[in-house]
N, C-alpha and C. Protein backbone atom coordinates (compact mmCIF):
# COMPACT_ATOMS: atom_id res chain seq x y z
N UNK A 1 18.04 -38.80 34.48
CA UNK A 1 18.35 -38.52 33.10
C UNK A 1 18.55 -37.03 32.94
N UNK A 2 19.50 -36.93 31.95
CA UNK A 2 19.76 -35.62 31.96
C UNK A 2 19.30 -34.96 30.40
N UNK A 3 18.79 -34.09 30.19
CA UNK A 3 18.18 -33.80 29.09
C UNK A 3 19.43 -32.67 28.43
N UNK A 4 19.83 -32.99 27.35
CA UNK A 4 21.58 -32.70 26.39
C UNK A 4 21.16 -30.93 26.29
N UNK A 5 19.76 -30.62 25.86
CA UNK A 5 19.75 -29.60 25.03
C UNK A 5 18.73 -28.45 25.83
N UNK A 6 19.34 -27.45 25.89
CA UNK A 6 18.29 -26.95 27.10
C UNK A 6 17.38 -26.17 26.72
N UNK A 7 15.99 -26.03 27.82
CA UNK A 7 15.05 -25.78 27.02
C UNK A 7 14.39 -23.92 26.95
N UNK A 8 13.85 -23.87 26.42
CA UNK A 8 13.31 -22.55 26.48
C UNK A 8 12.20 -21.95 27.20
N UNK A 9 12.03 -21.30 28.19
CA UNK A 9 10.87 -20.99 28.63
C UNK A 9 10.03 -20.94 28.06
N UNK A 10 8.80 -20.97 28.25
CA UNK A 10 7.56 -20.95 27.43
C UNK A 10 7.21 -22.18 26.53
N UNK A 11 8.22 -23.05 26.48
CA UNK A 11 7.93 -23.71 25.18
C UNK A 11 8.29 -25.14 25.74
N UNK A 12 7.56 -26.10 25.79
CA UNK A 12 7.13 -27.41 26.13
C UNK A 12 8.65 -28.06 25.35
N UNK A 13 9.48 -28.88 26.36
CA UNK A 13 10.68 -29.54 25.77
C UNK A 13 10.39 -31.00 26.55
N UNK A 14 10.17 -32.05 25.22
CA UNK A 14 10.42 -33.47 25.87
C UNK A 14 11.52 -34.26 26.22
N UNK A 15 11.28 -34.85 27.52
CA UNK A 15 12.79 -35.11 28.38
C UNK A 15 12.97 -36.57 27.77
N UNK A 16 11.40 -37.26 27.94
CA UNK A 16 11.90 -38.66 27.50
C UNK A 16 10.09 -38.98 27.38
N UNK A 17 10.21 -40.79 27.41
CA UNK A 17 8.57 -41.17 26.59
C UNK A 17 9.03 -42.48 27.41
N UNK A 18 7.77 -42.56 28.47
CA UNK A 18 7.47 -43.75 29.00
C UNK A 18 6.43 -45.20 27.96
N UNK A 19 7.33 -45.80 27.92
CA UNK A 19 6.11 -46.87 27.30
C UNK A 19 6.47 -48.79 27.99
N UNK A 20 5.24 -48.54 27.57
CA UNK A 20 4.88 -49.84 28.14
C UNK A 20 4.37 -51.23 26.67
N UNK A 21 5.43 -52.32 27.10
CA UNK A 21 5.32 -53.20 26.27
C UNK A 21 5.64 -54.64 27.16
N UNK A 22 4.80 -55.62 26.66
CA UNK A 22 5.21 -57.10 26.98
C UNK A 22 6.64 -57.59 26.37
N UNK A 23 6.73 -58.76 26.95
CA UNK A 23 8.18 -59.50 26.33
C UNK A 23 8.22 -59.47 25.34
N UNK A 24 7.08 -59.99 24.41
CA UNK A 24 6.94 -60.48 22.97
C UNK A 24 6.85 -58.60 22.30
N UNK A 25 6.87 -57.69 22.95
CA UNK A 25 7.22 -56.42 22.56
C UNK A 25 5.80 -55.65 21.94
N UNK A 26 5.08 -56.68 22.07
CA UNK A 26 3.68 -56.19 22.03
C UNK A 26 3.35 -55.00 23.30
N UNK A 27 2.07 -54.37 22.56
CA UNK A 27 1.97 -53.11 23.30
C UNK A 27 0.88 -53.66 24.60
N UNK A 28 0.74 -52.56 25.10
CA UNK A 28 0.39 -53.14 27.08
C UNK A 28 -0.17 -51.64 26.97
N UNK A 29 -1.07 -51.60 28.55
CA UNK A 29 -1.70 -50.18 28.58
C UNK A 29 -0.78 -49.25 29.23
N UNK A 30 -1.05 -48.14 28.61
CA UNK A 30 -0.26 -47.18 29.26
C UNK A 30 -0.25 -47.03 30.63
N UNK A 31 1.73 -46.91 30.98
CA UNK A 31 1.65 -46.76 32.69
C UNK A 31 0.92 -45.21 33.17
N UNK A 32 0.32 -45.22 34.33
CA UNK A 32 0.48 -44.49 35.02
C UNK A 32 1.13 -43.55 35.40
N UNK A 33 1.20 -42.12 35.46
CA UNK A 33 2.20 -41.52 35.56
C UNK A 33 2.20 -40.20 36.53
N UNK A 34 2.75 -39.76 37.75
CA UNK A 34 2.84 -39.49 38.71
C UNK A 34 3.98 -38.69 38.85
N UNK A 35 3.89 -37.16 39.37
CA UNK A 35 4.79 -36.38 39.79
C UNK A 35 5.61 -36.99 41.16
N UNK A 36 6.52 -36.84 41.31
CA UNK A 36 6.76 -37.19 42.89
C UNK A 36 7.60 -36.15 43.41
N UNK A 37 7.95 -35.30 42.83
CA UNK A 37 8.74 -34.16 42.82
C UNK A 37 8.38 -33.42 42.00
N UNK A 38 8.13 -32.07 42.41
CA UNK A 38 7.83 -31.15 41.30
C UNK A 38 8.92 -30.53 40.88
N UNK A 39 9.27 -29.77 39.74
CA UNK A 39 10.43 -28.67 39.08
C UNK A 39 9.75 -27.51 40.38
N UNK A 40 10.44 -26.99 40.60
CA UNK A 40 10.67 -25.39 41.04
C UNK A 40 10.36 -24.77 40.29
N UNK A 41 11.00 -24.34 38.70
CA UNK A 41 10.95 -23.41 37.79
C UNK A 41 9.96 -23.60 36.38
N UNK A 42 9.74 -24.90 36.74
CA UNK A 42 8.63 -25.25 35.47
C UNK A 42 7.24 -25.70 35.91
N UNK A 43 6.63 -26.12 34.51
CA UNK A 43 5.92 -27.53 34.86
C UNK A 43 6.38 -28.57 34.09
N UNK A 44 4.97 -29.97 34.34
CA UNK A 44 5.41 -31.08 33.43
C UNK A 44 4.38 -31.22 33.33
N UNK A 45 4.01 -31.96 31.71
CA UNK A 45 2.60 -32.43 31.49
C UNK A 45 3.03 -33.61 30.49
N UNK A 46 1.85 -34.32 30.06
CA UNK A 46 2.29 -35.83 29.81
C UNK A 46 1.51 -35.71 28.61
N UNK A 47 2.29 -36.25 27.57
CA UNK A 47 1.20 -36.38 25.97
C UNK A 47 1.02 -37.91 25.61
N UNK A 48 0.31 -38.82 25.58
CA UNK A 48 0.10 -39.69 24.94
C UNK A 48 0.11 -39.89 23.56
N UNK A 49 0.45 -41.38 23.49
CA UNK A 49 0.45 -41.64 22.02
C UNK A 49 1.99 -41.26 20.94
N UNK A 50 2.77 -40.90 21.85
CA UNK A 50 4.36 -40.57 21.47
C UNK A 50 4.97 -41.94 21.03
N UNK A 51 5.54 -41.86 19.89
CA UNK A 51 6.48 -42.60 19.47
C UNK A 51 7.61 -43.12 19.33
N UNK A 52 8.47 -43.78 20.17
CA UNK A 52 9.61 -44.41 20.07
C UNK A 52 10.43 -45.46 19.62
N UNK A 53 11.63 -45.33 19.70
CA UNK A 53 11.93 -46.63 19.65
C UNK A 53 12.95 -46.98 21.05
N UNK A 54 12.71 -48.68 21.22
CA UNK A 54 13.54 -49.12 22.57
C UNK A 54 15.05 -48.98 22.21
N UNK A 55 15.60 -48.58 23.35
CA UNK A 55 16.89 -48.08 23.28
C UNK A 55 17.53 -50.01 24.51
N UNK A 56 16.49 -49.96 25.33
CA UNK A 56 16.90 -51.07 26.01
C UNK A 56 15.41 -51.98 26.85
N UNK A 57 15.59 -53.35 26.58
CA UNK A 57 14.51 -54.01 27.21
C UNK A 57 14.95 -55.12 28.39
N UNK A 58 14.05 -55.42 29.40
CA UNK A 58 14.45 -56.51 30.02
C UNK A 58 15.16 -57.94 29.46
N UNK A 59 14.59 -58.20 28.58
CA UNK A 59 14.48 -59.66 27.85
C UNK A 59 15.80 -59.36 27.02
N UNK A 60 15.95 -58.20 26.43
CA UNK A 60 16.99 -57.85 25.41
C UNK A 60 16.25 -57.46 23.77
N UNK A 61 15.33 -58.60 24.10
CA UNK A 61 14.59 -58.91 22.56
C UNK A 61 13.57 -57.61 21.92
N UNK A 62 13.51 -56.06 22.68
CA UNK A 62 12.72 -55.25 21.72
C UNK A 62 13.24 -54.19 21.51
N UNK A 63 15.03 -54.16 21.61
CA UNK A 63 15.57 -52.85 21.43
C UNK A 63 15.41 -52.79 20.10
N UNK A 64 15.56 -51.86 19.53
CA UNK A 64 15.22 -51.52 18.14
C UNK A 64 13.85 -51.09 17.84
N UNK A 65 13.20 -51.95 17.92
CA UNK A 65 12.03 -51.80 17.75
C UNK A 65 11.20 -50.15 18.23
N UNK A 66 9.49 -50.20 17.40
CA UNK A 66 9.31 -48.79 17.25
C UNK A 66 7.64 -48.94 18.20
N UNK A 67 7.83 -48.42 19.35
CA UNK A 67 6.54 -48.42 20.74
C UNK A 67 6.05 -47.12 20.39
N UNK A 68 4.75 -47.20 21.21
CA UNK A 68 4.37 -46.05 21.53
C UNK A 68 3.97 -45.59 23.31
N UNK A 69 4.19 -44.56 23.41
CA UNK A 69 3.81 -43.94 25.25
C UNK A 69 3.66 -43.13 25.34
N UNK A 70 3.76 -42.22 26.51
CA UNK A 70 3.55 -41.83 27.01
C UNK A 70 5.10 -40.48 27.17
N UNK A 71 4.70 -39.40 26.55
CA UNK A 71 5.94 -38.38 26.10
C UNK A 71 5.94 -37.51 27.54
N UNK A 72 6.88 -37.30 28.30
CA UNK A 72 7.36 -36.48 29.67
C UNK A 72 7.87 -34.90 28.97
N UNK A 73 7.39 -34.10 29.38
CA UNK A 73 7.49 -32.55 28.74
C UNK A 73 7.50 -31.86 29.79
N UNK A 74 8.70 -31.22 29.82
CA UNK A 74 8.93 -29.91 30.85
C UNK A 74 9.08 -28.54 30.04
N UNK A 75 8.14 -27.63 30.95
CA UNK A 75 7.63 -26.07 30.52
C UNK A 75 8.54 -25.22 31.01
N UNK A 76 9.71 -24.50 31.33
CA UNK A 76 10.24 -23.43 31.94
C UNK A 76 9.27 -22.02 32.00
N UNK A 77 8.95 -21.67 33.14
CA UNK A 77 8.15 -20.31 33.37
C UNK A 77 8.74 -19.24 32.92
N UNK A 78 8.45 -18.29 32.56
CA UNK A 78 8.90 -17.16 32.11
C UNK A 78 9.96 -16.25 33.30
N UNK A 79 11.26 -16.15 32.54
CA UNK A 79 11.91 -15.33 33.45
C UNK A 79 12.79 -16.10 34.30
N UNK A 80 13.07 -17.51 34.11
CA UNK A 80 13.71 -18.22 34.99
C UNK A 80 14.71 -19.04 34.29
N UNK A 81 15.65 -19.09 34.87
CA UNK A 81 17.32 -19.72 34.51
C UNK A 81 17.99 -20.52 34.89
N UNK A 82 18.90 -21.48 34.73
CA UNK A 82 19.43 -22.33 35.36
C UNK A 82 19.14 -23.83 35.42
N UNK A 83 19.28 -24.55 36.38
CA UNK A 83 18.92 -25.62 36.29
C UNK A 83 17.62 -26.00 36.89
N UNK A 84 17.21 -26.73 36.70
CA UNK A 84 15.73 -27.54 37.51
C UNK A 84 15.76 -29.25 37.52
N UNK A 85 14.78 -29.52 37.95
CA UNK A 85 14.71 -31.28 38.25
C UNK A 85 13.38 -31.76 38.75
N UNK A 86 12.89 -32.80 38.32
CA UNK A 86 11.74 -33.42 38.92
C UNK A 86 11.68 -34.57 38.70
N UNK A 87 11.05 -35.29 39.54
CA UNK A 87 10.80 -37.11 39.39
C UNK A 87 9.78 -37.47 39.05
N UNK A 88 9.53 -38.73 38.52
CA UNK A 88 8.13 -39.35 38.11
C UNK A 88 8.39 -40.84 38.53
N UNK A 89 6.93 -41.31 38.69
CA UNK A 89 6.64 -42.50 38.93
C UNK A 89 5.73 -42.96 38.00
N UNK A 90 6.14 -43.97 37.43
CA UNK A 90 5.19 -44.50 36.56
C UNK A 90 4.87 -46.01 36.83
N UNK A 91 3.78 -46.26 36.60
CA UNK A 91 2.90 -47.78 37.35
C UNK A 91 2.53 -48.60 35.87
N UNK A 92 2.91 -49.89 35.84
CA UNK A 92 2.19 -50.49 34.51
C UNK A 92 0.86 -50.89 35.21
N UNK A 93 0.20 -51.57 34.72
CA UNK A 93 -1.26 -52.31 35.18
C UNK A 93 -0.60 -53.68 36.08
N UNK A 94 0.70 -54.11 35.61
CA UNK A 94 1.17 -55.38 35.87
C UNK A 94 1.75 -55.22 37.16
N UNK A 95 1.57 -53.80 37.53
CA UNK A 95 2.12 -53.21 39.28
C UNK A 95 3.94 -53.55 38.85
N UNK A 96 4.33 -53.05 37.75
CA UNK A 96 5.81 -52.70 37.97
C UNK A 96 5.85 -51.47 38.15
N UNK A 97 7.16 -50.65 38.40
CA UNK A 97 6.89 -49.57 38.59
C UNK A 97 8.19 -48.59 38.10
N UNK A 98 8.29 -47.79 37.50
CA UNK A 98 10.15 -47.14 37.12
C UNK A 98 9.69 -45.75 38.07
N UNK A 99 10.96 -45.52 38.83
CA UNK A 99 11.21 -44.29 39.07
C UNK A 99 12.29 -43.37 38.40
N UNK A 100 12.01 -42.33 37.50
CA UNK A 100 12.95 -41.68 36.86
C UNK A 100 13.06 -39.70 37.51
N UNK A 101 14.25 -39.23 37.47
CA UNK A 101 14.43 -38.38 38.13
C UNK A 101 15.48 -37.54 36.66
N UNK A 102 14.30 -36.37 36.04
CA UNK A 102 15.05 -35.74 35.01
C UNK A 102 15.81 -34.49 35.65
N UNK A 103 16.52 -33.91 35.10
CA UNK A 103 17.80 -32.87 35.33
C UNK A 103 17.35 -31.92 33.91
N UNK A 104 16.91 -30.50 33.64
CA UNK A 104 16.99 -29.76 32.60
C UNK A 104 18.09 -28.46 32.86
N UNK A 105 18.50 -27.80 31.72
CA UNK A 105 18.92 -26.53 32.04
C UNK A 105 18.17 -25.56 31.05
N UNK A 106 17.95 -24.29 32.13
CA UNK A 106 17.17 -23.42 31.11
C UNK A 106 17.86 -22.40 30.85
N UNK A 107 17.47 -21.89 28.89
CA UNK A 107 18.43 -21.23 28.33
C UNK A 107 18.53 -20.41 28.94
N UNK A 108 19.51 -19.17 28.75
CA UNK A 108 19.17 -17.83 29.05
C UNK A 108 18.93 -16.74 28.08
């Protein structure tokens, strides 16, 4: 995923929000969530309790709808430019698992 708007050093920019829901779109425990790649030029830290809505579900049946998860936030370090990237792994309890791999650019 590529994040549209690029972010500012120093200042925490969310890439995207992992959440976890059953078919019936009911909520499930939060996945797990795991660096597997670090940024070079940043960090990432994870906020719970973020609010979304599904853009797309297995079943079909909970796009629209308004979840809550698990918010993905990348930090740019001071003094650094360009692009960066890092992956995550995230685990439900139900042992599924998404691997997502974000793309940022930092302002100048």
């Amino acid at each position: 995923a590529v994040r549209s708007m690029p972010v500012v050093p120093g200042r925490p920019a969310r890439v995207f929000i992992f959440a976890g829901f059953g078919k019936n779109c009911e909520p499930v425990a939060a996945p797990r969530i795991t660096i597997t790649e670090p940024p070079a030029k940043g960090d990432v830290s994870f906020v719970p309790g973020q609010e979304t809505t599904v853009q797309y579900s297995a079943q079909g049946t909970c796009a629209g709808r308004k979840v809550t998860g698990t918010g993905i936030y990348y930090t740019a370090r001071a003094g650094q430019q360009g692009g960066d990237r890092f992956s995550i792994l995230a685990k439900l309890p139900s042992h599924e698992t998404a691997t997502r791999t974000f793309e940022v650019t930092i302002a100048e």
